[in-house]
PDB file of N, CA and C in Angstrom:
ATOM      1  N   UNK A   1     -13.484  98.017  73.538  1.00  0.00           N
ATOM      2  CA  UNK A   1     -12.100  97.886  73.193  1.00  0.00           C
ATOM      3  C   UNK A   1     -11.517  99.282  73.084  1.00  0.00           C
ATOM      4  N   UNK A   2     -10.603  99.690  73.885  1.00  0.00           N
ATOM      5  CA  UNK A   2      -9.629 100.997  73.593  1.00  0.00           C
ATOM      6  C   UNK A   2      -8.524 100.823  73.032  1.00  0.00           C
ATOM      7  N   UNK A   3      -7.841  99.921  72.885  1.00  0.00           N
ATOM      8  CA  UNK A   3      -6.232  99.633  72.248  1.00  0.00           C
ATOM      9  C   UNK A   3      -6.233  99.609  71.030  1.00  0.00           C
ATOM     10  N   UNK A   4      -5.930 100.267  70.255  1.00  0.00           N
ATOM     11  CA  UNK A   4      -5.305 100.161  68.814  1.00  0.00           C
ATOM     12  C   UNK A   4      -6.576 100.844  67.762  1.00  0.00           C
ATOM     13  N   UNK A   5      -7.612 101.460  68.279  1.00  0.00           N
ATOM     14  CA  UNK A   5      -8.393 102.588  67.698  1.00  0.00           C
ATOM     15  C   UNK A   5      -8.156 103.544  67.534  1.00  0.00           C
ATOM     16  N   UNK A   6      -7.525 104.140  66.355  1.00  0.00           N
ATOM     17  CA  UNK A   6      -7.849 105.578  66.057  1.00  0.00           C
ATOM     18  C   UNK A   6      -8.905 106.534  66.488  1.00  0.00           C
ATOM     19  N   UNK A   7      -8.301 107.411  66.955  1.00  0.00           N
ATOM     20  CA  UNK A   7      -9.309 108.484  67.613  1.00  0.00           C
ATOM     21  C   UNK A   7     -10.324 108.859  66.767  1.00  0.00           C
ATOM     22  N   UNK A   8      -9.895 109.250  65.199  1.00  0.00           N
ATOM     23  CA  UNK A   8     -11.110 109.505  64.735  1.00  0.00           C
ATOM     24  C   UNK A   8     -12.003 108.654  64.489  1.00  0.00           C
ATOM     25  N   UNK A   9     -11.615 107.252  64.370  1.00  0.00           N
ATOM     26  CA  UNK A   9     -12.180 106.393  64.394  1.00  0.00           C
ATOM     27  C   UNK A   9     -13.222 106.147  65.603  1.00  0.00           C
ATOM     28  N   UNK A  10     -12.268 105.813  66.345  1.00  0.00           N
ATOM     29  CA  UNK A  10     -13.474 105.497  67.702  1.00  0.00           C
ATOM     30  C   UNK A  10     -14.319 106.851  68.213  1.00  0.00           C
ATOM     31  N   UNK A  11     -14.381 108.196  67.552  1.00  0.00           N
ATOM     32  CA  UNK A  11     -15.905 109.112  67.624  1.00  0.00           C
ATOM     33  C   UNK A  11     -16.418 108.960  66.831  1.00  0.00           C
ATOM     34  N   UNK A  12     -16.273 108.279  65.503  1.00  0.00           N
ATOM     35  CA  UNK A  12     -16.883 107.753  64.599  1.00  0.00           C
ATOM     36  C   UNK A  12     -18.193 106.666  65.065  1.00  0.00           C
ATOM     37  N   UNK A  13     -17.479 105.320  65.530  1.00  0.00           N
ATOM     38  CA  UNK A  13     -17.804 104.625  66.199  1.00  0.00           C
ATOM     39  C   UNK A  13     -19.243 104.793  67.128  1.00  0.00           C
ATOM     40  N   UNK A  14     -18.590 105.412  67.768  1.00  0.00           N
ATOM     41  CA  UNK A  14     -19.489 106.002  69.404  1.00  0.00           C
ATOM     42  C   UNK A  14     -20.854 106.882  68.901  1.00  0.00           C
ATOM     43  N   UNK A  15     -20.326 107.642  67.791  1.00  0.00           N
ATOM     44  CA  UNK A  15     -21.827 108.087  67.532  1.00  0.00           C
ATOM     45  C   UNK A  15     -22.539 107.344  66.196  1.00  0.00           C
ATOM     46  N   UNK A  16     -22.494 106.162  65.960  1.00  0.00           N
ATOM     47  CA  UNK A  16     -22.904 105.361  65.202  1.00  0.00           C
ATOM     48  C   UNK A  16     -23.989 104.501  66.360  1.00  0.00           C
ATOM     49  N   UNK A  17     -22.800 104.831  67.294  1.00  0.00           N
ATOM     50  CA  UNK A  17     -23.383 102.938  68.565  1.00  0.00           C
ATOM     51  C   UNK A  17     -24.452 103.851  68.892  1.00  0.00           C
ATOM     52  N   UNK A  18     -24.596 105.284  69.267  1.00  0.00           N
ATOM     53  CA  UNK A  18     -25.259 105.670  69.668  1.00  0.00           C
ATOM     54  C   UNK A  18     -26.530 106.090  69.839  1.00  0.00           C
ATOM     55  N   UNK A  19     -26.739 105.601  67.748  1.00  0.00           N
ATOM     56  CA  UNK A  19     -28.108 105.323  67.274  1.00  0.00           C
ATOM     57  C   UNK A  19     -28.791 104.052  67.203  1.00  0.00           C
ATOM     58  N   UNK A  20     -27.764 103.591  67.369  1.00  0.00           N
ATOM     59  CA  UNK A  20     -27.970 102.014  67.106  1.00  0.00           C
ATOM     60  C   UNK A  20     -28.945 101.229  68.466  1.00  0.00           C
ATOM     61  N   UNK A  21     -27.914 101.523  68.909  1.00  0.00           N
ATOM     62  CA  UNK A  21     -28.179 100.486  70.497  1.00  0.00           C
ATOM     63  C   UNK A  21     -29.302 100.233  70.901  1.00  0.00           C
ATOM     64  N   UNK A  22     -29.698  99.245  71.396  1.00  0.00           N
ATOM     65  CA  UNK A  22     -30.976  99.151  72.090  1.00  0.00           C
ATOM     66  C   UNK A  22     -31.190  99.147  73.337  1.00  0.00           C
ATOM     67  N   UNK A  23     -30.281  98.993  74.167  1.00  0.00           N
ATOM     68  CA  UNK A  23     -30.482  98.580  75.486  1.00  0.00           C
ATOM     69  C   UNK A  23     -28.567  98.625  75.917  1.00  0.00           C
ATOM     70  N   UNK A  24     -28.698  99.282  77.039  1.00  0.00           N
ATOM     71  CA  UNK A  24     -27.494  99.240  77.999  1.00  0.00           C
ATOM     72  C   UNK A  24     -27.038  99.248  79.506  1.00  0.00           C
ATOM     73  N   UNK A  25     -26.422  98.079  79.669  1.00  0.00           N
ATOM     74  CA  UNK A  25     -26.180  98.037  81.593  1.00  0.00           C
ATOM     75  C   UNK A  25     -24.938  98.626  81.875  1.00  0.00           C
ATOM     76  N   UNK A  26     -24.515  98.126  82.707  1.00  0.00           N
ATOM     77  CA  UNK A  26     -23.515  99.220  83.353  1.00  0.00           C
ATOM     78  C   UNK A  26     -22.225  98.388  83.182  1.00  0.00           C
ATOM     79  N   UNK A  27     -22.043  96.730  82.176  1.00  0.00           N
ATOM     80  CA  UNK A  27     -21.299  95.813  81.553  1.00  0.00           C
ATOM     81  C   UNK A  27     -21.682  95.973  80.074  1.00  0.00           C
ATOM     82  N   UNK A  28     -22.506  95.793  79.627  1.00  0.00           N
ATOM     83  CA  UNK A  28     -22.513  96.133  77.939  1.00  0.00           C
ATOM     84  C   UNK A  28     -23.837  96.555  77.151  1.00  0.00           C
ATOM     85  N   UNK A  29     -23.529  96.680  76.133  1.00  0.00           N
ATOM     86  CA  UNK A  29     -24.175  97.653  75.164  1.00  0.00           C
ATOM     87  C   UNK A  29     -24.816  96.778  74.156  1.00  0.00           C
ATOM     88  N   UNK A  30     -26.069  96.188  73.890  1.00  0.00           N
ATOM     89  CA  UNK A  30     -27.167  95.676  73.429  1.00  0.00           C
ATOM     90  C   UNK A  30     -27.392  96.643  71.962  1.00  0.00           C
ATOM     91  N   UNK A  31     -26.885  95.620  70.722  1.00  0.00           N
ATOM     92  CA  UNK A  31     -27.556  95.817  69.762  1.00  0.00           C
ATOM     93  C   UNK A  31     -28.666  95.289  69.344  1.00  0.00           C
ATOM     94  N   UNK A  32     -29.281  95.920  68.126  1.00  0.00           N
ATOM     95  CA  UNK A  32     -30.610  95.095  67.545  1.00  0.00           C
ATOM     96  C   UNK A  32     -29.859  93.657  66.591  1.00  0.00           C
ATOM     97  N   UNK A  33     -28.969  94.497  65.977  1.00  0.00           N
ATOM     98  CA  UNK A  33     -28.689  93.067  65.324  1.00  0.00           C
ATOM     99  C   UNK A  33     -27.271  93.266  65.024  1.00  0.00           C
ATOM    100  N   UNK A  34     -26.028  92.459  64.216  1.00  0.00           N
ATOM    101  CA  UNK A  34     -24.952  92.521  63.881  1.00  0.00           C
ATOM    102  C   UNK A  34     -24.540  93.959  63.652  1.00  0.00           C
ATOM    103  N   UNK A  35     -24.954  94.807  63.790  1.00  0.00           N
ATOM    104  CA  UNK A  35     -24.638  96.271  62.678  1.00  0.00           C
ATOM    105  C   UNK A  35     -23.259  96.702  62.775  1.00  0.00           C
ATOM    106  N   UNK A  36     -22.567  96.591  63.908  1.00  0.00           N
ATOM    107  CA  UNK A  36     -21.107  97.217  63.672  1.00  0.00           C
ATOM    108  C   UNK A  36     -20.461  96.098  63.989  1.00  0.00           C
ATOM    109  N   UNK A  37     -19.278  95.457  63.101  1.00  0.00           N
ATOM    110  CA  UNK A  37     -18.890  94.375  63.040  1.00  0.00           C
ATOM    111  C   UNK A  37     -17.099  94.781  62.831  1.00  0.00           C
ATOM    112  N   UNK A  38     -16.039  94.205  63.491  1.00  0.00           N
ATOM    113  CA  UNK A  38     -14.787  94.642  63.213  1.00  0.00           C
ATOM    114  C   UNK A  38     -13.791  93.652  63.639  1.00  0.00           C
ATOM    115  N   UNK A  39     -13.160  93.210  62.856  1.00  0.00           N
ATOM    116  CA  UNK A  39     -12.191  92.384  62.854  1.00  0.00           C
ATOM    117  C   UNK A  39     -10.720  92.669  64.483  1.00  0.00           C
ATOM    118  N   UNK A  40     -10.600  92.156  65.320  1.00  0.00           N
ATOM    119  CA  UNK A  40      -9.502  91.943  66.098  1.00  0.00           C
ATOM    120  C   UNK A  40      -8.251  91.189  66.533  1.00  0.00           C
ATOM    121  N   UNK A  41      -7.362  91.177  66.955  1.00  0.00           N
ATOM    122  CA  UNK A  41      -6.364  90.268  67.206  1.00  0.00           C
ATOM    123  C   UNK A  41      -6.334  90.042  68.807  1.00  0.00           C
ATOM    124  N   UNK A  42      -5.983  88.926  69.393  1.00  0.00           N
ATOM    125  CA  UNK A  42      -5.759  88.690  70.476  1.00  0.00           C
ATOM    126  C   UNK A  42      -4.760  87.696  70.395  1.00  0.00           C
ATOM    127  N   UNK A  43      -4.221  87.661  71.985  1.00  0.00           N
ATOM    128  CA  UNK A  43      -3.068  86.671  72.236  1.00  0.00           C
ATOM    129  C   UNK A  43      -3.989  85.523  72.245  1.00  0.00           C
ATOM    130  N   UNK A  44      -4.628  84.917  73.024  1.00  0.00           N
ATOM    131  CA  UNK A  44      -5.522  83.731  73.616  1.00  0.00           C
ATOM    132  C   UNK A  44      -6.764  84.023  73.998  1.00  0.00           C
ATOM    133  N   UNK A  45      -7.490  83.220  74.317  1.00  0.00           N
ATOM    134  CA  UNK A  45      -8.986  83.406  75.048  1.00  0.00           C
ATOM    135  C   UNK A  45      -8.276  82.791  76.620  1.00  0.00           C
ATOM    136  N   UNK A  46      -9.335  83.834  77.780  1.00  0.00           N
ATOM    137  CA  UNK A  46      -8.990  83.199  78.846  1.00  0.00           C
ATOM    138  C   UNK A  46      -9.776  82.213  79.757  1.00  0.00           C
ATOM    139  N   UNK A  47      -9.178  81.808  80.998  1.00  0.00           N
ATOM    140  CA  UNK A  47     -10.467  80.299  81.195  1.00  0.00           C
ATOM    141  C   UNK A  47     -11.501  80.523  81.257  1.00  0.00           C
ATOM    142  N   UNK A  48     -11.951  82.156  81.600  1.00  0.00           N
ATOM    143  CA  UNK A  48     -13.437  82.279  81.256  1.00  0.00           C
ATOM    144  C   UNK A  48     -14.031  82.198  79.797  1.00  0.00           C
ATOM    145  N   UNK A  49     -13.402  82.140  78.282  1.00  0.00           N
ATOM    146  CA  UNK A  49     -13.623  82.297  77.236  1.00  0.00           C
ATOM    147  C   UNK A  49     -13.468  83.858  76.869  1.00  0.00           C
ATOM    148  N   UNK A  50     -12.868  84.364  77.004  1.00  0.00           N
ATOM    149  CA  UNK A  50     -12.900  85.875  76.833  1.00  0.00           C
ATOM    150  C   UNK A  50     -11.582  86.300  76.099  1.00  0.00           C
ATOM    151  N   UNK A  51     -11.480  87.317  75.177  1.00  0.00           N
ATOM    152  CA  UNK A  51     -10.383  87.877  74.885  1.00  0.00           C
ATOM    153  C   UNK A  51      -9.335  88.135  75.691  1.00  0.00           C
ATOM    154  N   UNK A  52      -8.353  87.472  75.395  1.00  0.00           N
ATOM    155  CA  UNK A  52      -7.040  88.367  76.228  1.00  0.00           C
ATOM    156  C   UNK A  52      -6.216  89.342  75.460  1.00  0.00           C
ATOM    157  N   UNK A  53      -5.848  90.485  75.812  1.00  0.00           N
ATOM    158  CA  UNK A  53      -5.025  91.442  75.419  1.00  0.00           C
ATOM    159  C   UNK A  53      -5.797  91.939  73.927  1.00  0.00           C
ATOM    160  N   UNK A  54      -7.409  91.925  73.633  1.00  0.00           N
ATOM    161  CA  UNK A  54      -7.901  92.442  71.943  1.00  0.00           C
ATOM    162  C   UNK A  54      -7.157  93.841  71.659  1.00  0.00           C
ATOM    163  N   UNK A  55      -6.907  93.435  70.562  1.00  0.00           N
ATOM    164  CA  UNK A  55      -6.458  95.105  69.567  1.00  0.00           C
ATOM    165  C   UNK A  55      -7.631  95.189  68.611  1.00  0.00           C
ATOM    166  N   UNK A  56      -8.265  96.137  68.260  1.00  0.00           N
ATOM    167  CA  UNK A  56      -9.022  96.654  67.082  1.00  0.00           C
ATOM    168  C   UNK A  56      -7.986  96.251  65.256  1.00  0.00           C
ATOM    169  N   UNK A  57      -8.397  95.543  64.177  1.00  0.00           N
ATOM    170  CA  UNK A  57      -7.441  95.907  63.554  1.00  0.00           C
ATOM    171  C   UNK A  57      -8.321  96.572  62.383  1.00  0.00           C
ATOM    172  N   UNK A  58      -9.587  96.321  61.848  1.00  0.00           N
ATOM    173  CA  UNK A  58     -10.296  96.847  61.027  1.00  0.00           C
ATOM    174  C   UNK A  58     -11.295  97.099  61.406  1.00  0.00           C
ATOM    175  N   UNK A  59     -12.203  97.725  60.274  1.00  0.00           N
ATOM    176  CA  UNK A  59     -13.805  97.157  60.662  1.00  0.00           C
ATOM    177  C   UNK A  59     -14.044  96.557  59.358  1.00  0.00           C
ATOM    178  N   UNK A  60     -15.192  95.460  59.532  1.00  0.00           N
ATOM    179  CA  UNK A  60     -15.262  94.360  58.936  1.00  0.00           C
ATOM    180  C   UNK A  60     -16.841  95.019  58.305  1.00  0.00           C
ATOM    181  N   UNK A  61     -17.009  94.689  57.034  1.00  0.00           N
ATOM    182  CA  UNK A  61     -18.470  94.770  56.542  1.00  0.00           C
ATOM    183  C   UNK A  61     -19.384  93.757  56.341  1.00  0.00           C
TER     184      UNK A  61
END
């Protein structure tokens, strides 16, 4: 998600994921378990089931 992250936030982020992660393809980023968790808004899900238009609005504990 890039829309509605604070910059300091999202290098925050990135070097958190960066210890975390377990595994990554060239579509997404494999955690071990729940560890970074954050609340978003979207308009709808689309017919594939997917977010349309997500904003970041917190992070969630």
């Amino acid at each position: 998600m890039e829309l509605g992250v604070p910059p300091e936030t999202r290098k925050a982020v990135y070097a958190l994921a960066k210890m975390v992660k377990c595994k990554e393809t060239s579509d997404y980023v494999y955690f071990p378990n729940d560890s970074l968790k954050c609340k978003v808004k979207y308009r709808t899900l689309t017919k594939a089931g997917l977010l349309r238009l997500p904003s970041f609005v917190e992070f969630a504990i």
